[in-house]
Protein backbone atom coordinates (compact mmCIF):
# COMPACT_ATOMS: atom_id res chain seq x y z
CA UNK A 1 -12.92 -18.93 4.36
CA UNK A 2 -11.52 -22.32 5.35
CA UNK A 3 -7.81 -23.76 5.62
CA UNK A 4 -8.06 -24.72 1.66
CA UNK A 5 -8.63 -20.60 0.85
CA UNK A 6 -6.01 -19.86 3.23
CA UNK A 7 -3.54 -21.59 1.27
CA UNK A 8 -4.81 -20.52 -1.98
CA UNK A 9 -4.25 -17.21 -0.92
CA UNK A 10 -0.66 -17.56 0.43
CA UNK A 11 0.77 -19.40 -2.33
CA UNK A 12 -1.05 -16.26 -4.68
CA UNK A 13 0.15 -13.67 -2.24
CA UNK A 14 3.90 -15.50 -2.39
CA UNK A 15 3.47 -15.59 -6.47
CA UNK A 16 0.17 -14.28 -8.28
CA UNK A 17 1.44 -15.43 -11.24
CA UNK A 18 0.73 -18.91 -10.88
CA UNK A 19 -0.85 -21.18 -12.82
CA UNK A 20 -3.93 -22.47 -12.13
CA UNK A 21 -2.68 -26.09 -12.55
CA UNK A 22 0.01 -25.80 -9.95
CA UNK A 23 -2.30 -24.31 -7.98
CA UNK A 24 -4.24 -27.22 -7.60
CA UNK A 25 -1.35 -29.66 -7.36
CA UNK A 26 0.15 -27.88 -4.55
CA UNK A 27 -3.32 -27.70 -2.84
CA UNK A 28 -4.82 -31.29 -3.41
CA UNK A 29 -7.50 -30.20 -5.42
CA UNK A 30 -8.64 -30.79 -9.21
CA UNK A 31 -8.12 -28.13 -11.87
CA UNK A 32 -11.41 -27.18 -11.69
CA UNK A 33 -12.51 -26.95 -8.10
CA UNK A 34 -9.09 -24.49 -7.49
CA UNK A 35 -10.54 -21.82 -10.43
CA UNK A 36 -13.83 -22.12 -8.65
CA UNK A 37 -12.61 -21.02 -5.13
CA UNK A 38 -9.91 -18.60 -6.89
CA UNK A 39 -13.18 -17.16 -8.10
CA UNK A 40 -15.09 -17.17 -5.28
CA UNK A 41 -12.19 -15.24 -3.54
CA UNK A 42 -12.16 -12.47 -6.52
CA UNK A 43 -16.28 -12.23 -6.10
CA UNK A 44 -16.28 -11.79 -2.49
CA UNK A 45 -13.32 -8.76 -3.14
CA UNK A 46 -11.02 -11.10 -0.98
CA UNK A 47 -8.62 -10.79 -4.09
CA UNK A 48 -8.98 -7.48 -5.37
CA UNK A 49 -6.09 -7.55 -7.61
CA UNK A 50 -3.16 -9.02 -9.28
CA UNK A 51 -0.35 -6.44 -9.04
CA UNK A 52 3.26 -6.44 -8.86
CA UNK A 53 6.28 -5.09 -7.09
CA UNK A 54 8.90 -2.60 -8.52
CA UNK A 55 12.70 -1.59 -7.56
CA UNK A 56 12.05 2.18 -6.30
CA UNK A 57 15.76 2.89 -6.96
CA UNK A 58 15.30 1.56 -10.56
CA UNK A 59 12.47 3.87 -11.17
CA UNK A 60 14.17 7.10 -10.08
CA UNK A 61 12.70 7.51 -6.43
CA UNK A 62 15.48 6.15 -4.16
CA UNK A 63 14.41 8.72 -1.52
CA UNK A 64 11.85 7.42 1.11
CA UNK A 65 10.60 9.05 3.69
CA UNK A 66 7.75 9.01 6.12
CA UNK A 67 6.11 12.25 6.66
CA UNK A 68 3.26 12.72 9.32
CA UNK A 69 1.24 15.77 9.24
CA UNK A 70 -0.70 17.87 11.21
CA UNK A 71 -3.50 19.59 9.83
CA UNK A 72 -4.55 23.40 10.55
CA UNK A 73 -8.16 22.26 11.82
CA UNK A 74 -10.50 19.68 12.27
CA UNK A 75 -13.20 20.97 9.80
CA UNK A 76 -14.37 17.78 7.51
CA UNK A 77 -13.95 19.76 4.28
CA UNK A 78 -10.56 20.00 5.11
CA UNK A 79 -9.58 16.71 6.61
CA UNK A 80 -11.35 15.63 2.52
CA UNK A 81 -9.37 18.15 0.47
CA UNK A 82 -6.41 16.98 1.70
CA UNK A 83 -7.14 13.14 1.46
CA UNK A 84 -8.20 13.99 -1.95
CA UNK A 85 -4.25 15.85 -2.57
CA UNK A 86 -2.83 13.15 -1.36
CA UNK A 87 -4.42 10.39 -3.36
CA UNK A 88 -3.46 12.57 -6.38
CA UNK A 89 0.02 13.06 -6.10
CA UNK A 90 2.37 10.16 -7.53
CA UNK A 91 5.39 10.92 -4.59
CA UNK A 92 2.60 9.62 -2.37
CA UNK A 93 2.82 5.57 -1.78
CA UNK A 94 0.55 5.16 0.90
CA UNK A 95 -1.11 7.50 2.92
CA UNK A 96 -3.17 6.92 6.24
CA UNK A 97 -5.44 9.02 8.73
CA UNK A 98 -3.90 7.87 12.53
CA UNK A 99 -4.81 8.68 15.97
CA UNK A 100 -2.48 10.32 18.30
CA UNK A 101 -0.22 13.51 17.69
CA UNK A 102 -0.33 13.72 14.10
CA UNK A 103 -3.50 13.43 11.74
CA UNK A 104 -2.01 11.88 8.81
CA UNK A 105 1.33 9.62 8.16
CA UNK A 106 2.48 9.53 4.39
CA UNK A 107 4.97 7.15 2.47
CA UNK A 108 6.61 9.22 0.06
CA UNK A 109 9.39 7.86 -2.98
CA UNK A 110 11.22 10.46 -4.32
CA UNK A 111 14.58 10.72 -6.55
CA UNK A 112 16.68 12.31 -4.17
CA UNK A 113 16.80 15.04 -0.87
CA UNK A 114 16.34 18.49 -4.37
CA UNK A 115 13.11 16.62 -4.94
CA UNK A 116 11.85 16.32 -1.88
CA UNK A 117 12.04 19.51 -1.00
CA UNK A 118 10.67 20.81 -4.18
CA UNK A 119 7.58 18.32 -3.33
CA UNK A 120 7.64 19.76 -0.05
CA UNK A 121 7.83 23.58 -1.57
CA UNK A 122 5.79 22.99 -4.67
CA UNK A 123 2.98 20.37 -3.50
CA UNK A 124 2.75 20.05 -0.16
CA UNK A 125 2.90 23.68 1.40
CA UNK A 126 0.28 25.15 -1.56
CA UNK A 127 -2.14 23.11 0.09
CA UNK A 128 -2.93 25.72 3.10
CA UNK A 129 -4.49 23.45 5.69
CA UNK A 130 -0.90 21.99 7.01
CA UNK A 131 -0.19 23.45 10.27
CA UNK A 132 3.06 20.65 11.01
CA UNK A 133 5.19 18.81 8.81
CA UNK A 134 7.78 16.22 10.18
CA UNK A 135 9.89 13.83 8.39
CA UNK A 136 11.38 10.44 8.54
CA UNK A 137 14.18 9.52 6.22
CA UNK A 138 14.49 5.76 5.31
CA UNK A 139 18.29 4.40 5.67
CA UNK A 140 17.16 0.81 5.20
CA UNK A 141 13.96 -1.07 4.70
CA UNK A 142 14.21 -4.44 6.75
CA UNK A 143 10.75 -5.84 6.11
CA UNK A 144 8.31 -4.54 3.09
CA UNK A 145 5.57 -6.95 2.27
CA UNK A 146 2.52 -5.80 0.40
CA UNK A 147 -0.18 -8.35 1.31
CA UNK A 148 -0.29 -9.75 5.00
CA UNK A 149 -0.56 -13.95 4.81
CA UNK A 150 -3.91 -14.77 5.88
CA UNK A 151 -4.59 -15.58 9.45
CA UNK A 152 -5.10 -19.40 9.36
CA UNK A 153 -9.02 -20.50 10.09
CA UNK A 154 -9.99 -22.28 13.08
């Protein structure tokens, strides 16, 4: 990657629906060359999508919270089953394994404090390997950003 994918990628990161032809204007570069490193970047999996950003309040889950988990034991079939739960349940954002006191931290959108604790009760408990629960509410979000800029090349 040089300084000329660097800024392709921040000016898709800051709006993916740009067109190719603005693109290019804003880069230096013809029509053509621009598709052909925008390509490039999709065939190395550098972009790996075009997505987009929705109002969690809008969509009925105003609720966030950060739950981190501790699991029962360490046994691998375990540690899977419940990576595999929490990629299927839609109150799940983002979930990641971490070092350190807990074994898990989990980004969860829910309507309000009745269904959390229903997810809590209905989804979360049934799945047997949680030894610890704790939660974090959210009062404010001051920084959510879905794609990191690039670090600039040297």
């Amino acid at each position: 990657m040089d300084k000329i994918d660097t800024q392709i990628l921040r000016l898709l990161i800051a709006d993916s629906h740009i067109t190719n032809s603005k693109l290019a204007k804003q880069i230096g570069l013809s029509e053509s060359a621009t598709l052909e490193r925008v390509k490039r970047l999709e065939a190395a999996k550098i972009i790996r999508r075009y997505t987009i950003e929705v109002d969690l309040a809008k969509i009925g889950r105003a609720l966030e919270v950060f739950i981190t988990f501790t699991l029962k034991n360490q046994h691998v079939e375990e540690i899977e089953s419940f990576m595999r739960a929490m990629q299927e349940l839609d109150e799940v954002l983002s979930c990641a394994q971490v070092l350190g006191r807990f074994d898990f931290v989990a980004h969860i959108a829910v309507k309000d404090v009745e269904a959390l604790q229903q997810f809590i009760n209905n989804k979360l408990i049934p799945l047997g390997c949680i030894a610890r629960m704790e939660s974090l509410t959210v009062l404010k979000t001051v920084k959510r950003i879905h794609q990191p800029n690039p670090v600039e090349s040297e």
